[in-house]
N, C-alpha and C. Protein backbone atom coordinates (compact mmCIF):
# COMPACT_ATOMS: atom_id res chain seq x y z
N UNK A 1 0.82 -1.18 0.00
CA UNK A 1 0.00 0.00 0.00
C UNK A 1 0.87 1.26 0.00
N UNK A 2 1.80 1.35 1.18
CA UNK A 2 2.95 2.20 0.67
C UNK A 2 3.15 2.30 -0.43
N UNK A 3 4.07 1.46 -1.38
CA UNK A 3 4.65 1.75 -2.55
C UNK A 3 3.17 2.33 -3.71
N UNK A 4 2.53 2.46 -3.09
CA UNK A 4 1.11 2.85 -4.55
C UNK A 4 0.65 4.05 -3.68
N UNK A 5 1.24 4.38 -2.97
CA UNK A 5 0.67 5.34 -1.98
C UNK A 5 -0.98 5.69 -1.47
N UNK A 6 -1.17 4.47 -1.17
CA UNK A 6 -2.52 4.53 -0.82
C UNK A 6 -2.55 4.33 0.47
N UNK A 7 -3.13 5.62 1.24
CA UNK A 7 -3.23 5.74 2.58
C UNK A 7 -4.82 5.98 3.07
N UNK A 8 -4.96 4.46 4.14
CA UNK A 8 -6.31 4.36 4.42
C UNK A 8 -5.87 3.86 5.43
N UNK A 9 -6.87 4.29 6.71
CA UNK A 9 -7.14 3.89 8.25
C UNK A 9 -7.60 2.24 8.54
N UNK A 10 -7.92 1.69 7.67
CA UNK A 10 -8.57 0.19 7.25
C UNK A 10 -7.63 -0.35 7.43
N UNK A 11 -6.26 -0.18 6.41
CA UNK A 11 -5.31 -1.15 5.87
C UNK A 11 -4.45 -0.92 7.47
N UNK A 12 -4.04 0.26 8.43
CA UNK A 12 -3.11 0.38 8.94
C UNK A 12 -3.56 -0.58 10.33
N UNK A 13 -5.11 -1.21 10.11
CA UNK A 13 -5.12 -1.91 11.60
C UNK A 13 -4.27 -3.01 11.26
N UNK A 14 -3.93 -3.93 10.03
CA UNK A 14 -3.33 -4.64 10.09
C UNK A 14 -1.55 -4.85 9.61
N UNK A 15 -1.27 -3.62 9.76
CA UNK A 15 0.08 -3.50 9.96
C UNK A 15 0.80 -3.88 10.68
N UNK A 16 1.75 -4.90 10.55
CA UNK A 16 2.58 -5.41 11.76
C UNK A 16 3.11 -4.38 12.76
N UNK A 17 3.63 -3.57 11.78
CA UNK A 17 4.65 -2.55 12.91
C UNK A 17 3.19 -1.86 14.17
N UNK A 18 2.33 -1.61 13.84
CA UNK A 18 1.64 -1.23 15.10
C UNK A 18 1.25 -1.70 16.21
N UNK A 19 1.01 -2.92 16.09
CA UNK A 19 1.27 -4.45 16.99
C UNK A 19 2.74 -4.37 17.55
N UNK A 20 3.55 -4.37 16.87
CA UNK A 20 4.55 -5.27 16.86
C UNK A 20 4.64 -6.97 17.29
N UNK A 21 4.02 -7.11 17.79
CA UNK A 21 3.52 -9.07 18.32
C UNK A 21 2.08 -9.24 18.67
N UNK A 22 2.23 -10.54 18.59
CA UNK A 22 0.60 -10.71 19.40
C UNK A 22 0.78 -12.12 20.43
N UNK A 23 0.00 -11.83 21.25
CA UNK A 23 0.44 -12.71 22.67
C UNK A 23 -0.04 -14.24 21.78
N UNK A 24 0.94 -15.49 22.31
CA UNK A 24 0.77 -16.70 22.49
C UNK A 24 -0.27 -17.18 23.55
N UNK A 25 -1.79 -17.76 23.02
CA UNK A 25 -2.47 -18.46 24.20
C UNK A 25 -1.98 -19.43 24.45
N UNK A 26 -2.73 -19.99 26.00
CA UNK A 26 -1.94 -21.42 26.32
C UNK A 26 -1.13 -21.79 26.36
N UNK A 27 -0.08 -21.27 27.11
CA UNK A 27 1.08 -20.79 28.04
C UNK A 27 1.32 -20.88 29.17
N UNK A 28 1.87 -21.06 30.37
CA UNK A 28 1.72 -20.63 31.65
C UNK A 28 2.98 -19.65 32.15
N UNK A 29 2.32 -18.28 31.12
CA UNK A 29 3.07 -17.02 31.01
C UNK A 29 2.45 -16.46 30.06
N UNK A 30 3.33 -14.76 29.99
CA UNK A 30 3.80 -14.03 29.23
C UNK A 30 4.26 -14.16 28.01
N UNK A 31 3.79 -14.91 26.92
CA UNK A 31 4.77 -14.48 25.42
C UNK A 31 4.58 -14.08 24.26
N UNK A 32 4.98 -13.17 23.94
CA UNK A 32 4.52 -11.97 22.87
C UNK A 32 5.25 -12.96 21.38
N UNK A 33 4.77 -13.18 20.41
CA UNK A 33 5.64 -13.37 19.17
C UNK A 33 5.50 -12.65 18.29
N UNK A 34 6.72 -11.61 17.69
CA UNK A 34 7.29 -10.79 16.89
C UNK A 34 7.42 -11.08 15.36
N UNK A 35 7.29 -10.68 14.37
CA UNK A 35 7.57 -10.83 13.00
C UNK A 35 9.15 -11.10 12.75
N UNK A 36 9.39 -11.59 12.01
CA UNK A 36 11.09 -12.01 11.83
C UNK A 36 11.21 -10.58 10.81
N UNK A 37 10.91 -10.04 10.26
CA UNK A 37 11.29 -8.69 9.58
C UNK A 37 11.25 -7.36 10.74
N UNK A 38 11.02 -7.23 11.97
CA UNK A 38 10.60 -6.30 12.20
C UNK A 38 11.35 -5.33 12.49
N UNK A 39 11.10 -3.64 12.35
CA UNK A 39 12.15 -2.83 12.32
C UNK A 39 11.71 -2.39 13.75
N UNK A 40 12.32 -0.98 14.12
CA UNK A 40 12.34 -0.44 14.91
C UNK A 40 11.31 0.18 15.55
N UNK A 41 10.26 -0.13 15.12
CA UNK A 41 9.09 0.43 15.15
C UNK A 41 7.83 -0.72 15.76
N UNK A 42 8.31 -1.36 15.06
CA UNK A 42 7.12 -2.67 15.14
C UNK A 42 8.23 -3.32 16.63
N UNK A 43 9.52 -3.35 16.70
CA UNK A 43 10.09 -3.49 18.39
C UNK A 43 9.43 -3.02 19.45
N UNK A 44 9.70 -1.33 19.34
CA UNK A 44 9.21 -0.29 20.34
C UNK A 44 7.79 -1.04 20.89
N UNK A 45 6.96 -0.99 19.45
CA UNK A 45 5.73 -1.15 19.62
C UNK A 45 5.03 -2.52 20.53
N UNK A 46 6.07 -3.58 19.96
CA UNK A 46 5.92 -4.92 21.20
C UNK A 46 6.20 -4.53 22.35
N UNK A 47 7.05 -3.87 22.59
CA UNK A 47 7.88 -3.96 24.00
C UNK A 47 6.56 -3.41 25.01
N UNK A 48 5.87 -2.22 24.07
CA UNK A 48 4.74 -1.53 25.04
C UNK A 48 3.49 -2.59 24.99
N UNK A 49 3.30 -3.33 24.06
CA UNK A 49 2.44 -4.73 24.06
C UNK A 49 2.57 -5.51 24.81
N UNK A 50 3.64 -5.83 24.72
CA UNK A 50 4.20 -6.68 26.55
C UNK A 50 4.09 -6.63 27.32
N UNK A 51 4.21 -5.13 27.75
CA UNK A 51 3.59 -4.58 28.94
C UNK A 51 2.51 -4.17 29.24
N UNK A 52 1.81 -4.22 28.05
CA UNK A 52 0.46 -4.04 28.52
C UNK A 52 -0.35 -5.40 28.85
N UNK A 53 0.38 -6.63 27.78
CA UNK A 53 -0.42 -7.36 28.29
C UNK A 53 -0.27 -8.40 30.03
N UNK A 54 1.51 -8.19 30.17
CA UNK A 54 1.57 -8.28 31.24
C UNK A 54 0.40 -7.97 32.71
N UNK A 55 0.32 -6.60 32.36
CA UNK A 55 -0.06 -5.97 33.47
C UNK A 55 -1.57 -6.08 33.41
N UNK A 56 -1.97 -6.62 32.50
CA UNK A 56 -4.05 -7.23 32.59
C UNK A 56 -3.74 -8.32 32.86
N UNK A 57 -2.73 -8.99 33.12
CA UNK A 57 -3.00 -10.11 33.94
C UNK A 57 -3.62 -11.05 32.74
N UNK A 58 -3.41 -11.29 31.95
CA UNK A 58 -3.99 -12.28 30.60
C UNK A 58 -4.20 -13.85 30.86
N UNK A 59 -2.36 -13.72 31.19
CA UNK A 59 -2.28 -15.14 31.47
C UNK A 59 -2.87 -16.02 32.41
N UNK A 60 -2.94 -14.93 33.72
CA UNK A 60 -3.48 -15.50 35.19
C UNK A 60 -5.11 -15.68 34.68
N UNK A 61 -5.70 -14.62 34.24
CA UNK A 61 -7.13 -14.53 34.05
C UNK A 61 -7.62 -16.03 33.12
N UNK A 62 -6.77 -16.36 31.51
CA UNK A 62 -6.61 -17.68 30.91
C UNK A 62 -7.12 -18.54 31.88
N UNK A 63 -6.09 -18.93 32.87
CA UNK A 63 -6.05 -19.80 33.56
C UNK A 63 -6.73 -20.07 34.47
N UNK A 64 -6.86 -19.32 35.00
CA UNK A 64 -8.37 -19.72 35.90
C UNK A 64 -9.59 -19.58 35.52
N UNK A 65 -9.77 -19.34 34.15
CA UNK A 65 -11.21 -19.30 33.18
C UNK A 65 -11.33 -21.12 33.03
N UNK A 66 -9.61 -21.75 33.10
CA UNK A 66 -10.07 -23.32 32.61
C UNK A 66 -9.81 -24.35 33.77
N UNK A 67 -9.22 -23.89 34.70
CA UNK A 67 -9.05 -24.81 35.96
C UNK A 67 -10.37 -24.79 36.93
C-alpha cells in the first residue's frame, strides 16, 4: 500500500509494525511473538504490548477461566 501510496485507516489496523507481536495463548506465562522482519518500530511497539499485556494479567485470568 505504501509503494502505490494509498493511505487508508482500514489497511493500517493490520500493519505489523503497530502491533509489533501478538500474545501466544496457552502458556503458563507471558509471550509476545514478533515478525522475523521487524524494524524499529514494530520493536518499540511490542515492547509496550508486553507490557500491557503483562499488566491485565492475561495469562493469570486464561487460567483460571479453565481450571
Amino acid at each position: 500500500m505504501k509503494m502505490r501510496g494509498i493511505k487508508d485507516e482500514y489497511f493500517d489496523r493490520f500493519n505489523y509494525e503497530n502491533y509489533g507481536g501478538t500474545p501466544i495463548l496457552g502458556v503458563k506465562g507471558n509471550v509476545i511473538i514478533g515478525h522475523g522482519i521487524s524494524n524499529e518500530i514494530a520493536v518499540k511497539n511490542m515492547i509496550i504490548h508486553s507490557f500491557d499485556v503483562a499488566k491485565s494479567g492475561l495469562s493469570t485470568r486464561i487460567s483460571e477461566a479453565f481450571n
